[in-house]
Structure formats: C-alpha cells, structure tokens
N, C-alpha and C. Protein backbone atom coordinates (compact mmCIF):
# COMPACT_ATOMS: atom_id res chain seq x y z
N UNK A 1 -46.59 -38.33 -12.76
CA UNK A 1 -46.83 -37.53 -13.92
C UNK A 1 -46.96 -36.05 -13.58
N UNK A 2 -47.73 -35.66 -12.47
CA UNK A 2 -47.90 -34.35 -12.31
C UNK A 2 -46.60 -34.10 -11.46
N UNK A 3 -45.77 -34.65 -10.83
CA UNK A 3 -44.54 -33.89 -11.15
C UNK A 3 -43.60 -33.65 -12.06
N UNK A 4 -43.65 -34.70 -12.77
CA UNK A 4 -42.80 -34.57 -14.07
C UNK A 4 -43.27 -32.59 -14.78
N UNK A 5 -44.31 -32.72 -14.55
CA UNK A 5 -45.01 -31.56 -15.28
C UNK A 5 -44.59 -30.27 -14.87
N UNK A 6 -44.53 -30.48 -13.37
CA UNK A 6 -44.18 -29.81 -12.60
C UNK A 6 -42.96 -29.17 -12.27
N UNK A 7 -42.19 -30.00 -12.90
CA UNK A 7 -40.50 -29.83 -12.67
C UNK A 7 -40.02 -28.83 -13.37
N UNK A 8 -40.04 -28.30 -14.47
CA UNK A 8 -39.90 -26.95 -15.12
C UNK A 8 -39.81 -25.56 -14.31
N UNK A 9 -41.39 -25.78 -14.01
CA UNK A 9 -41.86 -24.61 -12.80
C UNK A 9 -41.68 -24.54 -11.86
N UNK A 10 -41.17 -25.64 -11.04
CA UNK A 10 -40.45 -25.93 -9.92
C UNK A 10 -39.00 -25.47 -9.93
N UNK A 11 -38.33 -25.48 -11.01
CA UNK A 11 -36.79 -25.06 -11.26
C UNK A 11 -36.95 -24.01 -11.77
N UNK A 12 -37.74 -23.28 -12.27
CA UNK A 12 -37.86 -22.34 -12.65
C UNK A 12 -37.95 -21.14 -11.30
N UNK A 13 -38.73 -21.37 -10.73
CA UNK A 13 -39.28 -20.78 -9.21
C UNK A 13 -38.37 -20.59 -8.52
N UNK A 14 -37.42 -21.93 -8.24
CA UNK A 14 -36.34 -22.08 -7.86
C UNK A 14 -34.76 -21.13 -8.37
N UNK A 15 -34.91 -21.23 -9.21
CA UNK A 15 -33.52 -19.84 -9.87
C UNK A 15 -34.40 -18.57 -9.61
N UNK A 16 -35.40 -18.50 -9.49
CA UNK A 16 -35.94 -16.75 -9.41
C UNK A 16 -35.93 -16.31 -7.85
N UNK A 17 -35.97 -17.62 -6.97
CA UNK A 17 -35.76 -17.54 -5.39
C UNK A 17 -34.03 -17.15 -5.37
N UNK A 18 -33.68 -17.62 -5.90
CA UNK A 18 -31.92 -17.75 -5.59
C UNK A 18 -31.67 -16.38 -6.56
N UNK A 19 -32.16 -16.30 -7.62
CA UNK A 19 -31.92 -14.67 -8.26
C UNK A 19 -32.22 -13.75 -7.47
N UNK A 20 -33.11 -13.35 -6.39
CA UNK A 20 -34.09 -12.58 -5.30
C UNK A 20 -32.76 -12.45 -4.38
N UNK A 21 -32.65 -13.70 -3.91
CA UNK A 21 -31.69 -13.61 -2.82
C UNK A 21 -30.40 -12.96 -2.91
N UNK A 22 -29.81 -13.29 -4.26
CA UNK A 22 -28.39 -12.99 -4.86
C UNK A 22 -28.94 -11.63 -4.95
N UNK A 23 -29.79 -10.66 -5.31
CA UNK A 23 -29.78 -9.30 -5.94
C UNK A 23 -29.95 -8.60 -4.05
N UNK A 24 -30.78 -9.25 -3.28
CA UNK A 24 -30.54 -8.70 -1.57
C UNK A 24 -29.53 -8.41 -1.05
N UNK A 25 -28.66 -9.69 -1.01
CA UNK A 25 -27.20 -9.82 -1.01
C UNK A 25 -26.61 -8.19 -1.41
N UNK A 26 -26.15 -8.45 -2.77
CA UNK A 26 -26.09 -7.42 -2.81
C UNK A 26 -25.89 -5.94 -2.72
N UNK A 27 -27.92 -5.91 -3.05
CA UNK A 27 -27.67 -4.44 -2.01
C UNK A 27 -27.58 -4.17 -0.96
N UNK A 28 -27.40 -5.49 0.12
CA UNK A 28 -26.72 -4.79 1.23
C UNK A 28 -24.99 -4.73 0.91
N UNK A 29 -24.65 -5.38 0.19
CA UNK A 29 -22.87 -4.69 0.63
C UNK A 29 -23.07 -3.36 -0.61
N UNK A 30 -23.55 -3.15 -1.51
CA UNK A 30 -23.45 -1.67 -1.81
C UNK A 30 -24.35 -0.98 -0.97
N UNK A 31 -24.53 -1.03 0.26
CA UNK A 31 -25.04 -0.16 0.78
C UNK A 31 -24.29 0.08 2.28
N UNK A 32 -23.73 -1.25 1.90
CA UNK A 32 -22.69 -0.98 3.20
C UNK A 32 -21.33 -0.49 2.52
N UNK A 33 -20.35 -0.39 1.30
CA UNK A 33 -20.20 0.15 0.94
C UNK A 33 -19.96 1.38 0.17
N UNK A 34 -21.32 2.35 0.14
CA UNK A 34 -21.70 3.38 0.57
C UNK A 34 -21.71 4.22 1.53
N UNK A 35 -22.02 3.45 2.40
CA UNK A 35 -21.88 3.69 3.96
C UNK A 35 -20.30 4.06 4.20
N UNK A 36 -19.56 3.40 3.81
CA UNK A 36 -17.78 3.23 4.22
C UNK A 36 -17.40 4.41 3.32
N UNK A 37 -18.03 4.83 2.26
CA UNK A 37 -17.37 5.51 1.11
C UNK A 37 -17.75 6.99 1.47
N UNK A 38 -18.93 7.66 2.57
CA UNK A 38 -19.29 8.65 3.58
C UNK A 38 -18.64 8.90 4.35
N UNK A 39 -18.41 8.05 5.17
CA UNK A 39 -17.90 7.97 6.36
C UNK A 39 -16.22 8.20 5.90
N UNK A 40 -15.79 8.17 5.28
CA UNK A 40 -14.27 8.08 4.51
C UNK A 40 -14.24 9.89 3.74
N UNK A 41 -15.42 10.25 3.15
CA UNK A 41 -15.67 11.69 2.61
C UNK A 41 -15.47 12.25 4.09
N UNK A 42 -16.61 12.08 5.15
CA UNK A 42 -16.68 13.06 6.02
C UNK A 42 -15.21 13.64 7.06
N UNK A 43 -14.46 12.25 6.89
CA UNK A 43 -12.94 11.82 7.58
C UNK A 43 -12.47 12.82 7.16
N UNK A 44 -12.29 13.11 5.57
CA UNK A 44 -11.25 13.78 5.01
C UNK A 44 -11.35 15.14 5.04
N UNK A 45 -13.06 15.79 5.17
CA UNK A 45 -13.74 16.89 4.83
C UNK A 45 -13.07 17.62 6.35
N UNK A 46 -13.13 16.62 7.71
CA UNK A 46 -12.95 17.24 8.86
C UNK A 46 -11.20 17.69 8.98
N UNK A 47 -10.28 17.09 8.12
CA UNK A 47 -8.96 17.47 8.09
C UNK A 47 -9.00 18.45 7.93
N UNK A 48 -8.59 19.36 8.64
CA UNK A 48 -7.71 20.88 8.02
C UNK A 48 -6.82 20.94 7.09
N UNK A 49 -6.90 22.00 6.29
CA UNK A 49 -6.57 22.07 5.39
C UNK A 49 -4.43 22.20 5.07
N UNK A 50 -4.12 23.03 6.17
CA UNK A 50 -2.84 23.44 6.95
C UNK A 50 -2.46 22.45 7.96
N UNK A 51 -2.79 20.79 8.00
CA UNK A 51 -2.35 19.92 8.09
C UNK A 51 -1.19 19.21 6.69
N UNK A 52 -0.20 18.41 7.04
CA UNK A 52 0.69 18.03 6.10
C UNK A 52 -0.15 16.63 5.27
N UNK A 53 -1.27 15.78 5.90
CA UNK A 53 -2.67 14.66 5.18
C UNK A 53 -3.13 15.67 4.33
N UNK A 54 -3.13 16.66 4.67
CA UNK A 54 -3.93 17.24 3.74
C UNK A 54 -3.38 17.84 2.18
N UNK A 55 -2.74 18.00 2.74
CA UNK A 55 -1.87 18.80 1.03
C UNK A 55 -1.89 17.48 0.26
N UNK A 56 -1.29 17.62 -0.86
CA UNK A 56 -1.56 16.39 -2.11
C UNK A 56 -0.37 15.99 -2.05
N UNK A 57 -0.20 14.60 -2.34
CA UNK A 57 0.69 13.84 -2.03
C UNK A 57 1.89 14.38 -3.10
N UNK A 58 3.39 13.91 -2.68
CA UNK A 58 4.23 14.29 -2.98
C UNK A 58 4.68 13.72 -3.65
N UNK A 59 5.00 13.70 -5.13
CA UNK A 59 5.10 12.42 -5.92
C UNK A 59 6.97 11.98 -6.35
N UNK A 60 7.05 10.57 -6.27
CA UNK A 60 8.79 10.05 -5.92
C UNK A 60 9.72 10.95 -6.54
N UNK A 61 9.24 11.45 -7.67
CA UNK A 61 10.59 12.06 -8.22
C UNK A 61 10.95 13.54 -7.52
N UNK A 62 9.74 13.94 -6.93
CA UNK A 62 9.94 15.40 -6.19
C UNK A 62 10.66 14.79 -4.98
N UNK A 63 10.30 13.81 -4.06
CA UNK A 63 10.85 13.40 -3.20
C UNK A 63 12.21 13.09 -3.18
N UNK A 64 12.62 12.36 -4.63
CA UNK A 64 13.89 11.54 -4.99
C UNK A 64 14.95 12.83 -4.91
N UNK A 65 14.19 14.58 -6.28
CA UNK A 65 15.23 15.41 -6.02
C UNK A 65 15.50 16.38 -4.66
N UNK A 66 14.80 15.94 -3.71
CA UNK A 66 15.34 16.97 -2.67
C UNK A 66 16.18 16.21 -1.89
N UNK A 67 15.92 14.23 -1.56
CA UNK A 67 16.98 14.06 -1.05
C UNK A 67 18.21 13.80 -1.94
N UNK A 68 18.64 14.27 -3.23
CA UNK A 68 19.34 14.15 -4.18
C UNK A 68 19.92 15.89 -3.98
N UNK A 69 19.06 16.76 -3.66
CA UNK A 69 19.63 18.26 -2.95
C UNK A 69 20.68 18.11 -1.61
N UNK A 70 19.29 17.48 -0.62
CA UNK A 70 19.78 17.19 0.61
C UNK A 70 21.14 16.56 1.07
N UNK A 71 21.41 15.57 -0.14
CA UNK A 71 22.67 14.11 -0.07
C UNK A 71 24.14 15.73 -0.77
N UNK A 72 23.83 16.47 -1.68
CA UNK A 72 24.80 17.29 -1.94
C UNK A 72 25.21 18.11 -0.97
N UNK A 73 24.03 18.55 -0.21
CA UNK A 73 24.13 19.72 0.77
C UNK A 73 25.04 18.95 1.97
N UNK A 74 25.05 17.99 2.07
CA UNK A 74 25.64 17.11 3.51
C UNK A 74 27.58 17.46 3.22
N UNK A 75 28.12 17.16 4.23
CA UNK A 75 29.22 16.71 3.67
C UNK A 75 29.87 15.31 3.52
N UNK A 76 30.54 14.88 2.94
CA UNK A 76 30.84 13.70 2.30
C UNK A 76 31.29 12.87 3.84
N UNK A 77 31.64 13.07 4.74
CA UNK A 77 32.33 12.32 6.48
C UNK A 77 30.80 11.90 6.62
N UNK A 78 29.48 12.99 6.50
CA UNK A 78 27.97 11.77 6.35
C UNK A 78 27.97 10.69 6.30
N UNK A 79 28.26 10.22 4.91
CA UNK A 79 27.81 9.05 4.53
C UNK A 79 28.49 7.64 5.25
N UNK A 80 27.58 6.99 5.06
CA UNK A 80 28.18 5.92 6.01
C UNK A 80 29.54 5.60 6.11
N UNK A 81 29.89 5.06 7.49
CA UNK A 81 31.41 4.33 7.00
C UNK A 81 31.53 3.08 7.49
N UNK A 82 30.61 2.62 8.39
CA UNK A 82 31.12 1.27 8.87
C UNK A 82 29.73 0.56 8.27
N UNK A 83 29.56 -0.56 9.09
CA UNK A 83 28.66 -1.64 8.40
C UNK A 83 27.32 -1.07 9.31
N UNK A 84 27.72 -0.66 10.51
CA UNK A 84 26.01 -0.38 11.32
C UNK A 84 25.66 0.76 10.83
N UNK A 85 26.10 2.02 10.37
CA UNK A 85 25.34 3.00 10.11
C UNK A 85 24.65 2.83 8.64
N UNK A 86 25.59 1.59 7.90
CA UNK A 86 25.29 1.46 6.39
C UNK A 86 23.75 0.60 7.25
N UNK A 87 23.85 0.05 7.60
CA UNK A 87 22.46 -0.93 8.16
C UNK A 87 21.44 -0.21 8.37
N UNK A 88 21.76 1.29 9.70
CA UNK A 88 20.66 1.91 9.82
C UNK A 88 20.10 2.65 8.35
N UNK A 89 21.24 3.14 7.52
CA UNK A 89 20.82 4.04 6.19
C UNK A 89 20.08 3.12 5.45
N UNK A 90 20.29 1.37 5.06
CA UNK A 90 19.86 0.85 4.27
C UNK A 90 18.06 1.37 4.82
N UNK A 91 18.08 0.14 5.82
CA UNK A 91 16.97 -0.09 6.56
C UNK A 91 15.79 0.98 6.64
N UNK A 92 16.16 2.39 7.00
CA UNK A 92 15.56 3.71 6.65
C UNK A 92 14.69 3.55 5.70
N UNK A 93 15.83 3.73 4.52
CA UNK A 93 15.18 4.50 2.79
C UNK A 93 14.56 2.83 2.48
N UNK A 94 14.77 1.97 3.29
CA UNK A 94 13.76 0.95 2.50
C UNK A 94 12.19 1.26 3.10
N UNK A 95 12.50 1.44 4.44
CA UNK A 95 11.21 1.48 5.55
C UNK A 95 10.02 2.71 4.19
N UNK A 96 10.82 4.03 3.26
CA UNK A 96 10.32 4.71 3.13
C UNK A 96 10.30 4.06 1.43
N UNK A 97 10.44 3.21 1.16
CA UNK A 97 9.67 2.14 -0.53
C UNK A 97 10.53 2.45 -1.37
N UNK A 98 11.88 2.47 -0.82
CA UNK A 98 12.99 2.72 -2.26
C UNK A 98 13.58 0.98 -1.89
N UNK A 99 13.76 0.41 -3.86
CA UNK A 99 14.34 -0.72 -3.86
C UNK A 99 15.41 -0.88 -3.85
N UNK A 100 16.30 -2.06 -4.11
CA UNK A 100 17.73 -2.23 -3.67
C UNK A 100 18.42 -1.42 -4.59
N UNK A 101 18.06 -1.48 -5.41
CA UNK A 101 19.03 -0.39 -7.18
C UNK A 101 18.54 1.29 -6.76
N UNK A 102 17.71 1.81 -5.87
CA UNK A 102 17.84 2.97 -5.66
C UNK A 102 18.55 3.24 -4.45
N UNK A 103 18.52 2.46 -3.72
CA UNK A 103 19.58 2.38 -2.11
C UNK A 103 21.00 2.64 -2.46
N UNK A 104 20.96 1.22 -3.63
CA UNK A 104 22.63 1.70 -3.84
C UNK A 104 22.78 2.68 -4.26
N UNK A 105 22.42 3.03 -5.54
CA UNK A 105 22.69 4.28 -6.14
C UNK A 105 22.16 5.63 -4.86
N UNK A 106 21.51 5.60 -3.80
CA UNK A 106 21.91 6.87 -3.38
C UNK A 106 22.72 6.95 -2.22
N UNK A 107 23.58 5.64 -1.71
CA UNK A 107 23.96 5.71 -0.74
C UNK A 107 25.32 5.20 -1.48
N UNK A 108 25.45 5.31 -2.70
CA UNK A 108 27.05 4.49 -3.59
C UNK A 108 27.35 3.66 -3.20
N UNK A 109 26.44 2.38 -2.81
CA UNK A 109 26.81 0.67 -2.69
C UNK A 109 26.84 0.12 -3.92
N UNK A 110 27.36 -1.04 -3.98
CA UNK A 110 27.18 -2.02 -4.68
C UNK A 110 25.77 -2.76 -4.36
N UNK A 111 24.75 -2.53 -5.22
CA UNK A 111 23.53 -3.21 -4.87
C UNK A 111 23.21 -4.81 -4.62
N UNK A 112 24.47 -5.42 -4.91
CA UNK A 112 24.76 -6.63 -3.88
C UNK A 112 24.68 -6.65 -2.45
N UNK A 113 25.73 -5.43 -1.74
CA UNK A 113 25.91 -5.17 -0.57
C UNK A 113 23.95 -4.52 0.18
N UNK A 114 24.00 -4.41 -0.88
CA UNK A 114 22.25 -3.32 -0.15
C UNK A 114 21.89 -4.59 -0.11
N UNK A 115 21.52 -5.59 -1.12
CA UNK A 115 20.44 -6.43 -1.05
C UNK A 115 20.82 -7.54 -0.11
N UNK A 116 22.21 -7.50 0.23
CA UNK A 116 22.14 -8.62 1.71
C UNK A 116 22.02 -7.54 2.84
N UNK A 117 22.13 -6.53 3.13
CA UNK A 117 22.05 -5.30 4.28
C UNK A 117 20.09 -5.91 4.39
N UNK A 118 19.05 -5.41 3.19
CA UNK A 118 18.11 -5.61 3.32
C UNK A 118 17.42 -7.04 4.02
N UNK A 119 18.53 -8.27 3.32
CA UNK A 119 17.98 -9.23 3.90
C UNK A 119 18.59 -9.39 5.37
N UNK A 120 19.69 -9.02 5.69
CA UNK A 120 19.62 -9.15 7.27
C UNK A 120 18.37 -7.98 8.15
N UNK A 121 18.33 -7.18 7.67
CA UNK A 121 17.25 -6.52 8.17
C UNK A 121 15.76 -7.19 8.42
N UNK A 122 15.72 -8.14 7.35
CA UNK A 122 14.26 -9.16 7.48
C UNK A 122 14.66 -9.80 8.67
N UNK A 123 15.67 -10.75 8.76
CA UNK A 123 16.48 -11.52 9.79
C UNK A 123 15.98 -11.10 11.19
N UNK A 124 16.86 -10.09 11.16
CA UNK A 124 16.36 -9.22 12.29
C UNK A 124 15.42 -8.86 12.93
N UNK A 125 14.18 -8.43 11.86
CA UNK A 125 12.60 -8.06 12.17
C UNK A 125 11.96 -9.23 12.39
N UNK A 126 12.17 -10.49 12.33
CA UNK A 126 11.48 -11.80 12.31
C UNK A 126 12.41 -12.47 13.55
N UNK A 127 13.43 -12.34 14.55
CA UNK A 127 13.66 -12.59 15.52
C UNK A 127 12.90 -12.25 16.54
C-alpha cells in the first residue's frame, strides 16, 4: 500500500532527475559550442585584411563573367581538341562546382559528352 502511494512521487522525482540531467547536458554543448564559435571569431579577427580569405567571397555570376571575359580573350586553337585535354578541362571546372549543363555550355560540348567525361573522372579517382 505505501508504495502504491508512493508511486506518483516516485515518478514524479524521477522525470525531474532526468529533466536536471537533460538541461546539464545541455549546457555543456552550448558551452562548448560557444567555445568553438570564439575560437572561430578570434581565427578570422587574426587574418589580415590584404589576404585573398579575407575579402568577401566572390559570388558565381561574378566568377561565371570573367571566365566568360577570359574564354573570349583566349584564342579559339585553346579550346580543347582531343579527348585528354577535354578530360583535363572537364575535370577542372567540375573540381571548382560547375555542373554538367554549365561545362558544356562553357567548353561547347554536348552535355552528354561532359556527363560521361565526369563519370570517367569518378572512375579514375576511385582506382
């Protein structure tokens, strides 16, 4: 009987132990995340300013028109002609996060041809 009575306050006690614990928890990872989120300020604060990390990032379409300058400024004997330099060009502009429909279009493939160039390139990196 006196546990029956007991059992309420017993489960009760019990979720406020495990609530205690869960709120400790916790504040240690926001405090260890705090910690990381300093240590990440002070990183950036010590960059110089007349470093190239430091300037603000360069966003795709500024990037897209200078090598869209750059690809005019070349002369046309550039661009690839056989299958290995098309390999090294694919492989490049992918390494730098352009997908198969921007490869072709800036290197004038058929984005068929890019997207098996890309997959032998996996081929390759996984040998």
């Amino acid at each position: 009987m006196i546990i029956a009575e007991q059992l309420p306050l017993l489960l009760a006690g019990g979720i406020a132990l495990l609530a205690l614990l869960l709120c400790c928890w916790q504040l240690q990872v926001v405090r260890g995340l705090r910690r990381e989120i300093e240590e990440l300020r002070s990183q950036l604060e010590e960059v110089p300013a007349n470093e190239p990390e430091a300037r603000a990032p360069i966003s795709f379409s500024t990037s897209l028109d200078s090598a869209e300058r750059e690809q005019l400024r070349t002369p046309q004997s550039a661009m690839p002609r056989n299958t290995a330099e098309k390999y090294r060009y694919v492989g490049s502009l992918a390494q730098q996060g352009l997908d198969a429909k921007r490869i072709a279009a800036a290197l004038q493939m058929p984005t068929a041809e890019v997207e098996q160039l890309l997959r032998l390139a996996k081929l390759k990196s996984s040998v």
